[in-house]
N, C-alpha and C. Protein backbone atom coordinates (compact mmCIF):
# COMPACT_ATOMS: atom_id res chain seq x y z
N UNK A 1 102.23 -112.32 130.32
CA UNK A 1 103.70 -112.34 130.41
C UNK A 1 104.19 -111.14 131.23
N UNK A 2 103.54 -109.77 131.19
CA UNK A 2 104.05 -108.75 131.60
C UNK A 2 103.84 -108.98 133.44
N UNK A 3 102.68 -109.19 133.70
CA UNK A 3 101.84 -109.79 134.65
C UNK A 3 103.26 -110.38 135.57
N UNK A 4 103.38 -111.43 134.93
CA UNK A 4 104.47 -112.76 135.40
C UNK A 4 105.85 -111.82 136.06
N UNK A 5 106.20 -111.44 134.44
CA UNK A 5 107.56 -110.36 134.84
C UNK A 5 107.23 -109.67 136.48
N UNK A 6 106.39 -108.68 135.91
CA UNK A 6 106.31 -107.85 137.46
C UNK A 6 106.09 -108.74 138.94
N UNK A 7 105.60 -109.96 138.88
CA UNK A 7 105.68 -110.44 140.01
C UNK A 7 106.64 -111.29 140.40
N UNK A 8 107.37 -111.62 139.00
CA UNK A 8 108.83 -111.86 139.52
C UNK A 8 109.83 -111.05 139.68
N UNK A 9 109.83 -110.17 139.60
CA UNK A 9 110.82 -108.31 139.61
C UNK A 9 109.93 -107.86 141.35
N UNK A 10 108.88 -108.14 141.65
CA UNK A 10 108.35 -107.92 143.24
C UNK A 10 109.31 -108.71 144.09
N UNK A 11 109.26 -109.95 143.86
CA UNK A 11 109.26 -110.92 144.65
C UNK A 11 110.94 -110.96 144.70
N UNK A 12 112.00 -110.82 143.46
CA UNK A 12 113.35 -110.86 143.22
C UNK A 12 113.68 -109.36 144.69
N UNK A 13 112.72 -108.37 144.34
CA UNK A 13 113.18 -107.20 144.88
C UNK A 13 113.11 -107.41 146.27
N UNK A 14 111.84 -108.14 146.77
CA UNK A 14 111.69 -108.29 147.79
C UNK A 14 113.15 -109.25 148.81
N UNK A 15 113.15 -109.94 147.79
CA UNK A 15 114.35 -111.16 148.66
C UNK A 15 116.19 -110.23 148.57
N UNK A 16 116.00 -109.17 147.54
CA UNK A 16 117.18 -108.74 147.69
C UNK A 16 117.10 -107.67 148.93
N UNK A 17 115.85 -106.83 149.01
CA UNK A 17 115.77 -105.91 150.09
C UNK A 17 115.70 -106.44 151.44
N UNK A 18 115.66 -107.75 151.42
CA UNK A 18 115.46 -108.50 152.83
C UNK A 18 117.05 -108.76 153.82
N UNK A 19 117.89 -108.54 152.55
CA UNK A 19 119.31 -109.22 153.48
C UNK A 19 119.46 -107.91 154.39
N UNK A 20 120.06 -108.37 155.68
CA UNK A 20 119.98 -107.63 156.66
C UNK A 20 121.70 -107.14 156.67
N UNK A 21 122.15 -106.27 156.25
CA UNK A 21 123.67 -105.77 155.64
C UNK A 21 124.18 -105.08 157.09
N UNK A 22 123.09 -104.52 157.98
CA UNK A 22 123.89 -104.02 159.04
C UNK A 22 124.07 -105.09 160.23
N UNK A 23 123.46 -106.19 159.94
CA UNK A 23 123.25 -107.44 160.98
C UNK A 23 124.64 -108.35 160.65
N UNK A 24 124.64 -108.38 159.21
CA UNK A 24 125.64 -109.19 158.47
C UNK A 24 127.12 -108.75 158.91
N UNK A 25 127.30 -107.44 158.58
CA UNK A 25 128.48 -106.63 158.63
C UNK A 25 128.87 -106.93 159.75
N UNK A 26 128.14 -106.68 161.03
CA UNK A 26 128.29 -106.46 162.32
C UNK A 26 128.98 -107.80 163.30
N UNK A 27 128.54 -108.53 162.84
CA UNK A 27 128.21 -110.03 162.94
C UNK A 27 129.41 -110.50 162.24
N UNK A 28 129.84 -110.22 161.49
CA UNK A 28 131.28 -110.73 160.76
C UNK A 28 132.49 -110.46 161.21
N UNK A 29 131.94 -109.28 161.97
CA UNK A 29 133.37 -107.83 162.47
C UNK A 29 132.88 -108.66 164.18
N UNK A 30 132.05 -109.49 164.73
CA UNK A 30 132.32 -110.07 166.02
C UNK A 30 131.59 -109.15 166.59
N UNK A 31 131.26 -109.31 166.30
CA UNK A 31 130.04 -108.02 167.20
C UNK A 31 129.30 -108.70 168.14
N UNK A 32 128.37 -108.19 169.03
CA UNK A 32 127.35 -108.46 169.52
C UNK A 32 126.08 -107.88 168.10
N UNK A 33 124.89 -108.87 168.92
CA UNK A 33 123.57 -108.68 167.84
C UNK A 33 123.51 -107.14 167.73
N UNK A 34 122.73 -106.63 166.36
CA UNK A 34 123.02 -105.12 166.22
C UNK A 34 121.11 -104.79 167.05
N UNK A 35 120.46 -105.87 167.13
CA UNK A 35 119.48 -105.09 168.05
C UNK A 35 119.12 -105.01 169.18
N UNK A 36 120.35 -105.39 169.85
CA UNK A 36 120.34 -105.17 171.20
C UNK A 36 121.19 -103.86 171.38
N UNK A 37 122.29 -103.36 169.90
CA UNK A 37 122.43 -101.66 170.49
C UNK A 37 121.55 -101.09 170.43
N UNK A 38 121.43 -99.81 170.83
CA UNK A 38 120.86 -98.32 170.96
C UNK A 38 119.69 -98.34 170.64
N UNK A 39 118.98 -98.08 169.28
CA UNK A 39 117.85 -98.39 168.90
C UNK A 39 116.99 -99.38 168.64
N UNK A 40 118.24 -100.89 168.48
CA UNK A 40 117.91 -101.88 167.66
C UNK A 40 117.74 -101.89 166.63
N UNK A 41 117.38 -100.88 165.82
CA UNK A 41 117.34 -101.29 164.57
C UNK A 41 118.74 -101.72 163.82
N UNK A 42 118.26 -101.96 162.32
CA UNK A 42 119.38 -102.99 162.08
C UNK A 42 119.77 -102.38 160.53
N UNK A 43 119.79 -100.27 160.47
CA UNK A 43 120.30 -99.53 160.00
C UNK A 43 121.55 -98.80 160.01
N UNK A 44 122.13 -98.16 159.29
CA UNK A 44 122.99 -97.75 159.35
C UNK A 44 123.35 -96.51 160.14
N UNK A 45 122.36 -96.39 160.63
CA UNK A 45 122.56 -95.15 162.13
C UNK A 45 123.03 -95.65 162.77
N UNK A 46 121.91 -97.17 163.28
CA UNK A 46 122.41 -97.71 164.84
C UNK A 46 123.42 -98.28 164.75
N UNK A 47 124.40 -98.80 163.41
CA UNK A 47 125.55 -99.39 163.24
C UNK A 47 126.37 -98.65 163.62
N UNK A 48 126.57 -97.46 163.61
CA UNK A 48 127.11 -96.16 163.64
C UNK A 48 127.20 -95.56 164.93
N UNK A 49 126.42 -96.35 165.98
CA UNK A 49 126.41 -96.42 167.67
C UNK A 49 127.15 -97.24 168.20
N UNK A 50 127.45 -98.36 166.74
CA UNK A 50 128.72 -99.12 167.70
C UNK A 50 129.64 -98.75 167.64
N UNK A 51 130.11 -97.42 166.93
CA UNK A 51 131.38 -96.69 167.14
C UNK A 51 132.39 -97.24 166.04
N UNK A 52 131.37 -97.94 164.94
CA UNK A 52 132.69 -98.10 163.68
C UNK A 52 131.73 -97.53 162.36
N UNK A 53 132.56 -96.45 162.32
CA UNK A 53 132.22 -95.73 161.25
C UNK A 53 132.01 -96.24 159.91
N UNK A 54 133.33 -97.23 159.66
CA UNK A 54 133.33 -98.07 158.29
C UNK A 54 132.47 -98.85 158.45
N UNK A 55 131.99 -99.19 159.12
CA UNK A 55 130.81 -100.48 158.62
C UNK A 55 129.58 -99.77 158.47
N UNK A 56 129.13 -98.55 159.67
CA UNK A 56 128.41 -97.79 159.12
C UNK A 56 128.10 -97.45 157.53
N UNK A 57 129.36 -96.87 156.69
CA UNK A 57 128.82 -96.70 155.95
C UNK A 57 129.15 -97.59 154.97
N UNK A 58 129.58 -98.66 155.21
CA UNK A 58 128.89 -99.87 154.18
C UNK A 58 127.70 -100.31 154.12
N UNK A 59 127.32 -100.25 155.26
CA UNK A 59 125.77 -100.32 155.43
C UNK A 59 124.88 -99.66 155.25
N UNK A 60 125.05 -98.46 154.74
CA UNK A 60 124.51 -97.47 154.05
C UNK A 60 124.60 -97.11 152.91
N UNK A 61 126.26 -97.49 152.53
CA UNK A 61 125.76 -97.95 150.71
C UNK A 61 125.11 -99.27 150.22
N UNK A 62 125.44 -100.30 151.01
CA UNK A 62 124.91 -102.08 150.47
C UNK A 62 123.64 -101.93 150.76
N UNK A 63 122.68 -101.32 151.66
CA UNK A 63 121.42 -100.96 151.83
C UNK A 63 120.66 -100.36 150.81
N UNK A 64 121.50 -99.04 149.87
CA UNK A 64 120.64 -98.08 148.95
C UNK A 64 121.24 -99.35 148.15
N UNK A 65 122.35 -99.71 147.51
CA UNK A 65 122.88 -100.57 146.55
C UNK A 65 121.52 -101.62 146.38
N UNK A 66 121.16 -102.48 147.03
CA UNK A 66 120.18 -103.63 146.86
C UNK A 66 119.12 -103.11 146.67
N UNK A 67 118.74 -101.53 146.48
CA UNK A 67 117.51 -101.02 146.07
C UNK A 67 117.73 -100.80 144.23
N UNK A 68 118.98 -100.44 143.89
CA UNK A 68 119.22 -99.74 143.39
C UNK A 68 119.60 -100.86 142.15
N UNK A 69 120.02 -102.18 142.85
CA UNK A 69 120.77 -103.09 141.93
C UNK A 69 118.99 -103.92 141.14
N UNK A 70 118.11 -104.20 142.03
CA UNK A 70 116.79 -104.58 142.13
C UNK A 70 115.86 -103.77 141.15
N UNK A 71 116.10 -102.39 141.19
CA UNK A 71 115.53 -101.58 139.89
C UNK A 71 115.51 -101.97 138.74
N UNK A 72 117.45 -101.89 138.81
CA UNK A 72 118.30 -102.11 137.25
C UNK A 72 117.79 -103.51 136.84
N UNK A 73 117.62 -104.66 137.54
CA UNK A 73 116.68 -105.81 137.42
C UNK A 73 115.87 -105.64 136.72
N UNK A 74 114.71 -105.35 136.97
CA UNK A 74 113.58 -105.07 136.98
C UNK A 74 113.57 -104.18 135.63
N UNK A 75 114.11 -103.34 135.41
CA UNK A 75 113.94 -102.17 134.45
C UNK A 75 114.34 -103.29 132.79
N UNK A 76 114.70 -104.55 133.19
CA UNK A 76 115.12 -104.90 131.93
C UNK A 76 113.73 -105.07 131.14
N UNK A 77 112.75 -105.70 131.95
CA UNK A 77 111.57 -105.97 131.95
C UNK A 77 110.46 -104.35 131.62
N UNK A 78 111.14 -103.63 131.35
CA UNK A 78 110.33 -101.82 131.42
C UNK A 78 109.99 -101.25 133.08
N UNK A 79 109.61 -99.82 132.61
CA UNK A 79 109.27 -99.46 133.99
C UNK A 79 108.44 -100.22 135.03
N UNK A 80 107.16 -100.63 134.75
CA UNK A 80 106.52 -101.12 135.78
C UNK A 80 107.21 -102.33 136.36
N UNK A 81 107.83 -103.04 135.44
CA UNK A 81 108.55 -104.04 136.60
C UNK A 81 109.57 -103.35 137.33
N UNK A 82 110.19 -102.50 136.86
CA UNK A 82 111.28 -101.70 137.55
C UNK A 82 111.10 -100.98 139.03
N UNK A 83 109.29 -100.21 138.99
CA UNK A 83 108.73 -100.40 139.97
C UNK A 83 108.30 -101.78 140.68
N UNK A 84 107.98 -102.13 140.11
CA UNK A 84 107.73 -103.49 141.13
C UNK A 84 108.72 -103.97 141.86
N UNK A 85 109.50 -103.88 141.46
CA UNK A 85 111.26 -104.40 142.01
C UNK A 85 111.59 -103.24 143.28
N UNK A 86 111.30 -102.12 142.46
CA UNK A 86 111.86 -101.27 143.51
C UNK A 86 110.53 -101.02 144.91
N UNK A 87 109.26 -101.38 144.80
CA UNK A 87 108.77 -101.73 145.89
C UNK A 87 108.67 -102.72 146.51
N UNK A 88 109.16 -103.97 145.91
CA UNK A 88 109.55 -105.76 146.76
C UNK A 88 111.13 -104.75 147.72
N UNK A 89 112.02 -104.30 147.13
CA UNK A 89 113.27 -104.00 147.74
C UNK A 89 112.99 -103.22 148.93
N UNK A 90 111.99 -102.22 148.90
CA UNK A 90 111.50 -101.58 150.24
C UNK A 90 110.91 -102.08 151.21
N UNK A 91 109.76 -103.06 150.67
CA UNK A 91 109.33 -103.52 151.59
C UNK A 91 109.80 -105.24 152.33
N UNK A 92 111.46 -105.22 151.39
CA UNK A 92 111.83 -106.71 151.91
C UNK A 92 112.48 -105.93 153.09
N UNK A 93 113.03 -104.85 152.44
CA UNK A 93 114.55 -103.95 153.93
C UNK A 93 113.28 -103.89 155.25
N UNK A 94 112.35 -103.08 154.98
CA UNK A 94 111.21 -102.64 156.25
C UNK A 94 110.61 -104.08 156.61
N UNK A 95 110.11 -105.14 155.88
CA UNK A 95 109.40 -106.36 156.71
C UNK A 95 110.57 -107.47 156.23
N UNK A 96 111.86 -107.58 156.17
CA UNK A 96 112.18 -109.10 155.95
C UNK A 96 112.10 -110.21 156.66
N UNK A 97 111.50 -111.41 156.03
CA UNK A 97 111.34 -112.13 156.28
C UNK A 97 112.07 -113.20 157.43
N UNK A 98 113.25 -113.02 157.40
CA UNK A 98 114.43 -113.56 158.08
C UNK A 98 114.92 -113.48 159.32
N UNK A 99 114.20 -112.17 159.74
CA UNK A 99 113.95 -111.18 161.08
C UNK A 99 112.60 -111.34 161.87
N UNK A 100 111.96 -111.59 161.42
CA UNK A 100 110.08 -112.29 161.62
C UNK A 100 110.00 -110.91 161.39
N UNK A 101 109.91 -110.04 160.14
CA UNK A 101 109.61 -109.15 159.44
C UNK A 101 109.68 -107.62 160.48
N UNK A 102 110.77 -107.48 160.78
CA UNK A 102 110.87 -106.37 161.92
C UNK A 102 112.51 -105.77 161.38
N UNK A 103 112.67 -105.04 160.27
CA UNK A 103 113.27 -104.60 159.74
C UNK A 103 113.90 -102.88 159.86
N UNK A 104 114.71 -102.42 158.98
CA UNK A 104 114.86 -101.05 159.16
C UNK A 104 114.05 -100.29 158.67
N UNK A 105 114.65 -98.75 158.93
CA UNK A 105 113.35 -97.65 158.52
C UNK A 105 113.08 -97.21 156.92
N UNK A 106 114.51 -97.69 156.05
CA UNK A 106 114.13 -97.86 154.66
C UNK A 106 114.74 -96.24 153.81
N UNK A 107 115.55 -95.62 154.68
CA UNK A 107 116.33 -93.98 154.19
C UNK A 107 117.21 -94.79 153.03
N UNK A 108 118.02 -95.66 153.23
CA UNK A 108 118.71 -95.64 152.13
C UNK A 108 118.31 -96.17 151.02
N UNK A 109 117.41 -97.19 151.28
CA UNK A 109 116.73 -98.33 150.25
C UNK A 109 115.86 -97.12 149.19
N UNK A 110 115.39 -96.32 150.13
CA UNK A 110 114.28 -95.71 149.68
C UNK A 110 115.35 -94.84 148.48
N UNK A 111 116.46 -94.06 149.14
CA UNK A 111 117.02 -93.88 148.16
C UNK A 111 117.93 -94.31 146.84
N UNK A 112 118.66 -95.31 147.17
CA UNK A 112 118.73 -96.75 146.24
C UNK A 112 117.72 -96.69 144.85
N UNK A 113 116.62 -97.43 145.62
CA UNK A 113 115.96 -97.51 144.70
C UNK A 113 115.05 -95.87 143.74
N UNK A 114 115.28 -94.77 144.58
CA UNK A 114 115.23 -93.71 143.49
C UNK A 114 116.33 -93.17 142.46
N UNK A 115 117.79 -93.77 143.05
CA UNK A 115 119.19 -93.66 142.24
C UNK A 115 118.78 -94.80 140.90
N UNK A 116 118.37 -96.08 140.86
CA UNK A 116 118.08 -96.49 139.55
C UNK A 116 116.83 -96.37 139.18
N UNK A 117 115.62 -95.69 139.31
CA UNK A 117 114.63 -95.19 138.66
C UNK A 117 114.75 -93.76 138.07
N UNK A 118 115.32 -92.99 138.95
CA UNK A 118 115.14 -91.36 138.10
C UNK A 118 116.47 -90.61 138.94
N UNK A 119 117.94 -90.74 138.64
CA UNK A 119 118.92 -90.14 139.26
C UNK A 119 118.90 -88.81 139.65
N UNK A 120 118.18 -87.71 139.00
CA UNK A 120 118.10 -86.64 139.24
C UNK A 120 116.91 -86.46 140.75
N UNK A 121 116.37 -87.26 140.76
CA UNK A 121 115.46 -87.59 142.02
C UNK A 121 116.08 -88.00 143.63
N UNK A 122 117.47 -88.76 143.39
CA UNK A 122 118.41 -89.30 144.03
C UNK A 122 119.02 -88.01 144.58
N UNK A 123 119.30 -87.16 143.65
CA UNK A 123 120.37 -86.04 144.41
C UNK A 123 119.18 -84.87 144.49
N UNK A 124 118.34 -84.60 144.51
CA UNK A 124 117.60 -84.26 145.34
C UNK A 124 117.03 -84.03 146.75
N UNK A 125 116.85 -85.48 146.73
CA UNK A 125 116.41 -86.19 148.28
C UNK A 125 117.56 -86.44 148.49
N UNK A 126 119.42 -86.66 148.28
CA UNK A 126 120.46 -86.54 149.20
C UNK A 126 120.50 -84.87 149.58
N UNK A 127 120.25 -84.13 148.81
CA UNK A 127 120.47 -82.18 149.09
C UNK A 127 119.88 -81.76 150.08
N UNK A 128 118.45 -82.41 149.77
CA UNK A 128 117.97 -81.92 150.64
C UNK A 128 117.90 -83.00 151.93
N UNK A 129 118.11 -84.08 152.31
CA UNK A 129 118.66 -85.07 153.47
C UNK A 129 119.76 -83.60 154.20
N UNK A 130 120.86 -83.60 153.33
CA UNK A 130 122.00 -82.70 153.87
C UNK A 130 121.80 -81.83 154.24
N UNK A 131 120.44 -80.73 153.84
CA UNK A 131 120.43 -79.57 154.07
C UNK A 131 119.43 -79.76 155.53
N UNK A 132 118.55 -80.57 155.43
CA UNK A 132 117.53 -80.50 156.92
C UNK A 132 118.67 -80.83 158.08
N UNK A 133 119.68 -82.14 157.64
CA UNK A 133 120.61 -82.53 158.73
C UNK A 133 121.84 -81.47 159.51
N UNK A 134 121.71 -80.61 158.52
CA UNK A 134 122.75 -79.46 158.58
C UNK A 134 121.88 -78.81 159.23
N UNK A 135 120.64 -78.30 159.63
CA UNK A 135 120.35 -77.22 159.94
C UNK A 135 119.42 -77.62 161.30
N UNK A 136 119.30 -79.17 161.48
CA UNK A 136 118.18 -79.15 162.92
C UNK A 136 119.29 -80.40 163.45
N UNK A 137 120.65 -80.98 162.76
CA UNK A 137 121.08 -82.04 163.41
C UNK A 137 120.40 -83.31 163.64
N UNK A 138 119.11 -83.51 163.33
CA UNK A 138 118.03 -84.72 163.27
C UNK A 138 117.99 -85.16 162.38
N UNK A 139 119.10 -86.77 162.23
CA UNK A 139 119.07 -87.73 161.36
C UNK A 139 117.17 -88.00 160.92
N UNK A 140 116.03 -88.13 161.45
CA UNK A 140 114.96 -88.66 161.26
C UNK A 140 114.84 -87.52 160.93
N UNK A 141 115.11 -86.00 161.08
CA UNK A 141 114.26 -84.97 160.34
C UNK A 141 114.47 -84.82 159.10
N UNK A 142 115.95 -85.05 159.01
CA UNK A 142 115.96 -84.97 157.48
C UNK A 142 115.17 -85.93 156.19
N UNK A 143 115.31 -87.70 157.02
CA UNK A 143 114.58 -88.68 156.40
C UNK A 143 113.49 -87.86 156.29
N UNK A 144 112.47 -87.73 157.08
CA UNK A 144 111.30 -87.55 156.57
C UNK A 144 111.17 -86.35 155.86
N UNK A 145 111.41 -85.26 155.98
CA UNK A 145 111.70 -84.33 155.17
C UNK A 145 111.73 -84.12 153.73
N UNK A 146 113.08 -85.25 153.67
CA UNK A 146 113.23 -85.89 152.25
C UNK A 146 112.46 -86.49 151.34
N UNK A 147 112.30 -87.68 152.25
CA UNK A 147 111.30 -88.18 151.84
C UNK A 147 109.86 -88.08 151.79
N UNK A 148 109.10 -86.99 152.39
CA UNK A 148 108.34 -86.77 151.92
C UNK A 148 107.99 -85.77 150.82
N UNK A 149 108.84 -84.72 150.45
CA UNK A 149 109.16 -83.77 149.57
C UNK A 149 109.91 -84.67 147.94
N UNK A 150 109.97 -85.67 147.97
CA UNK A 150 111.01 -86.36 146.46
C UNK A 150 109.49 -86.87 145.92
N UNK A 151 108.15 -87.35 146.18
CA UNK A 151 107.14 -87.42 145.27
C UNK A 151 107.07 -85.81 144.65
N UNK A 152 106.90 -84.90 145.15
CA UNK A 152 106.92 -84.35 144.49
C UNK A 152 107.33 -83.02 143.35
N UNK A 153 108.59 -84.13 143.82
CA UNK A 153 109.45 -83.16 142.54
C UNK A 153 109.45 -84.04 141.48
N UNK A 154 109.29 -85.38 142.16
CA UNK A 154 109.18 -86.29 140.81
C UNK A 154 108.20 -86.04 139.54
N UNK A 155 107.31 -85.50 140.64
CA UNK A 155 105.53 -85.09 139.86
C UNK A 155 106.05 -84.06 138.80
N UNK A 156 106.83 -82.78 139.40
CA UNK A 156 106.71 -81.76 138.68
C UNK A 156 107.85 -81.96 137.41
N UNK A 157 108.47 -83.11 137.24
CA UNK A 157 109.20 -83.35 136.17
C UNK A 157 108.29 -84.76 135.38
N UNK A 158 107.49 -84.84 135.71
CA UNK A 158 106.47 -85.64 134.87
C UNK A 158 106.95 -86.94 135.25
N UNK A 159 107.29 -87.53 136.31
CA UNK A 159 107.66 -88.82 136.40
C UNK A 159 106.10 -89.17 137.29
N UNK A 160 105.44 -89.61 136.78
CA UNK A 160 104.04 -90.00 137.23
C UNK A 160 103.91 -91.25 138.26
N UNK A 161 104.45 -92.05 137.62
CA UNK A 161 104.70 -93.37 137.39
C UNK A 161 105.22 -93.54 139.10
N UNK A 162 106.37 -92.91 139.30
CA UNK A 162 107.77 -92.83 139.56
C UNK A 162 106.97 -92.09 140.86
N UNK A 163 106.69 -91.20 141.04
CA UNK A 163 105.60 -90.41 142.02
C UNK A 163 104.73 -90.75 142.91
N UNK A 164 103.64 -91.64 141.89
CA UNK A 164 103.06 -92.61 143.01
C UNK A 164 103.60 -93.83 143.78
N UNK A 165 104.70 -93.94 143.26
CA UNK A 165 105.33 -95.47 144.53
C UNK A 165 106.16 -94.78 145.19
N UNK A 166 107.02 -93.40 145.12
CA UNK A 166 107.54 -93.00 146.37
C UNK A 166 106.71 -92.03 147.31
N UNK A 167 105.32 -91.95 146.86
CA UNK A 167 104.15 -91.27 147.92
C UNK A 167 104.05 -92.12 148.51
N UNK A 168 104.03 -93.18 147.99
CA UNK A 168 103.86 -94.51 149.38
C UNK A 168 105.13 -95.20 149.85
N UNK A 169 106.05 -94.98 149.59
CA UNK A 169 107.13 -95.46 149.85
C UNK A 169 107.30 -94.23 151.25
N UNK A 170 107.02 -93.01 150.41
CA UNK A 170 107.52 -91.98 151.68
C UNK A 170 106.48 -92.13 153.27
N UNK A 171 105.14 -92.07 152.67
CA UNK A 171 104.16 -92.77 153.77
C UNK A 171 104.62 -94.54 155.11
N UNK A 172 105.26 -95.09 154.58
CA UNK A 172 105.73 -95.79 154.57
C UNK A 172 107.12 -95.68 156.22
N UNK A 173 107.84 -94.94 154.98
CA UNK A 173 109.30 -94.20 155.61
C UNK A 173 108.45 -93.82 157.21
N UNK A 174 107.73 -92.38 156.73
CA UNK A 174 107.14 -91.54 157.79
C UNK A 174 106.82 -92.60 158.73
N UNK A 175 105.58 -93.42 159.14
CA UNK A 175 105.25 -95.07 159.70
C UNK A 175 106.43 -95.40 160.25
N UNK A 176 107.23 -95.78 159.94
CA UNK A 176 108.30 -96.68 160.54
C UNK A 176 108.76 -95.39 161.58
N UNK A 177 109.18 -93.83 161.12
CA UNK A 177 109.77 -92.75 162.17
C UNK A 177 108.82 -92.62 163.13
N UNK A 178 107.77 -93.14 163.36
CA UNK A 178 106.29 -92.84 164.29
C UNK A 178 106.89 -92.80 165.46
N UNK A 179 108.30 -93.55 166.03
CA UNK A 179 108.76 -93.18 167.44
C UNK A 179 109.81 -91.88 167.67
N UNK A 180 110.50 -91.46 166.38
CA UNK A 180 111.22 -90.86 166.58
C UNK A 180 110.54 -89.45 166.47
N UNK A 181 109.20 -89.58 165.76
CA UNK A 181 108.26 -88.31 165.57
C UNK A 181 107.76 -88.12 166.67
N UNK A 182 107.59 -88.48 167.65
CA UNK A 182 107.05 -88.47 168.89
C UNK A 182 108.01 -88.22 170.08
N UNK A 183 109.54 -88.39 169.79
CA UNK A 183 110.23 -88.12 170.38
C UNK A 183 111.06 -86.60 170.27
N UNK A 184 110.80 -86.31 168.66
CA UNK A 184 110.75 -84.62 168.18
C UNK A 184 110.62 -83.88 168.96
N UNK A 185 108.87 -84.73 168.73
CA UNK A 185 108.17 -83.88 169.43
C UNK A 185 108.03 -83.19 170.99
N UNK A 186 108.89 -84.32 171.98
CA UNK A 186 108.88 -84.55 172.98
C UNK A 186 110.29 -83.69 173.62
N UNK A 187 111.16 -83.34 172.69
CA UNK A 187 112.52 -82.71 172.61
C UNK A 187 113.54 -83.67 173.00
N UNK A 188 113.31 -84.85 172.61
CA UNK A 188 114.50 -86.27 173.02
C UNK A 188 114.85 -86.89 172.46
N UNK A 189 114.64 -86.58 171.24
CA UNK A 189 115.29 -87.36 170.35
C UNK A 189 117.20 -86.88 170.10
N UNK A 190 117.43 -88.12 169.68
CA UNK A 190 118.92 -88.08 169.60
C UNK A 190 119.12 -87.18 168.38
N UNK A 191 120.46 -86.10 168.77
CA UNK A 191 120.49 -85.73 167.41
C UNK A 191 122.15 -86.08 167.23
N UNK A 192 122.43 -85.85 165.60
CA UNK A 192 123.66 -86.38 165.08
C UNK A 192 124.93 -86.00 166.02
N UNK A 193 125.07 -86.85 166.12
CA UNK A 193 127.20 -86.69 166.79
C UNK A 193 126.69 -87.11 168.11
N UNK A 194 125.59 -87.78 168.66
CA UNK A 194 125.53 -88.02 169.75
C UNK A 194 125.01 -89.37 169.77
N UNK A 195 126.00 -89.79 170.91
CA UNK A 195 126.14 -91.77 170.73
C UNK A 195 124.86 -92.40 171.30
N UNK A 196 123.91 -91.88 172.18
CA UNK A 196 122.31 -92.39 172.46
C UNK A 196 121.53 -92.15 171.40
């Protein structure tokens, strides 16, 4: 039975992390397709290149929201389905199905779904998001930053559980930035307040 639960709390998470909220939004408001702007991707950065702020950040809360709503799911069932939910929701936003699995980079989902597993984990990885973005202007520096530093604070407050799916969640994150890490590196990457 437990078995069952968790692979229906995967699979629920997965189909909620799959709706594409910055494609949707964009697309409603008359847009052109959102991956033919700037990056293509179909996050709430590149929404944020089409020069409307509000949809931006609807798409940046309805993004963490469907991580976050997918937990609370899941958690009725106990933690491990709660995880399970909250890794179907990551990996529906990063591979959905609907897109031929070519999805976003997973910053908000990722945080979403740490706002209904362990809240004190949530404002963490937003502090410190704010504090890397404040200090190098690199939307992707802060993601990874963040996200790779929230396993383990989770660790050092005994969330075990909770630890090992955002080590791979953050592994994950990092993977998907593989162009923008290379573009760091390269000194070209876009940084915040600038429309390329």
């Amino acid at each position: 039975m437990l078995s069952a639960s968790i692979f229906a709390c995967l699979a629920l998470g997965y189909l909620l992390g799959s709706i594409p909220f910055g494609m949707v939004l964009t697309k409603a408001s008359g847009m052109e397709d959102l991956r033919s702007i700037g990056s293509g991707n179909i996050g709430a950065t590149n929404v944020l290149r089409t020069g409307r702020k509000d949809l931006a950040a609807a798409t940046l809360l309805l993004d963490g929201l469907k991580g976050t709503l997918a937990v609370w799911i899941g958690l009725y069932w106990g933690l491990p389905a709660g995880i399970a939910a909250a890794l179907g929701a990551f990996l529906g936003h990063l591979f959905p199905v609907w897109l031929k699995f070519k999805g976003g980079k997973g910053v908000a989902t990722y945080l979403g779904c740490l706002l209904g597993l362990y809240w004190p984990g949530a404002l963490f990885f937003a502090a410190l998001w704010l504090g890397i973005a404040a200090a190098t202007r690199y939307s992707s520096a802060a993601a990874i930053g963040a996200g790779a530093m929230t396993p383990g604070f989770l660790l050092a407050f005994s969330r075990t559980e909770e630890a090992a799916l955002f080590l791979f969640l953050a592994l994950l994150l990092i993977w998907k930035h593989r162009e923008n890490i290379a573009r760091l590196k390269a000194g070209t990457e876009s940084r915040i307040g600038n429309s390329s």
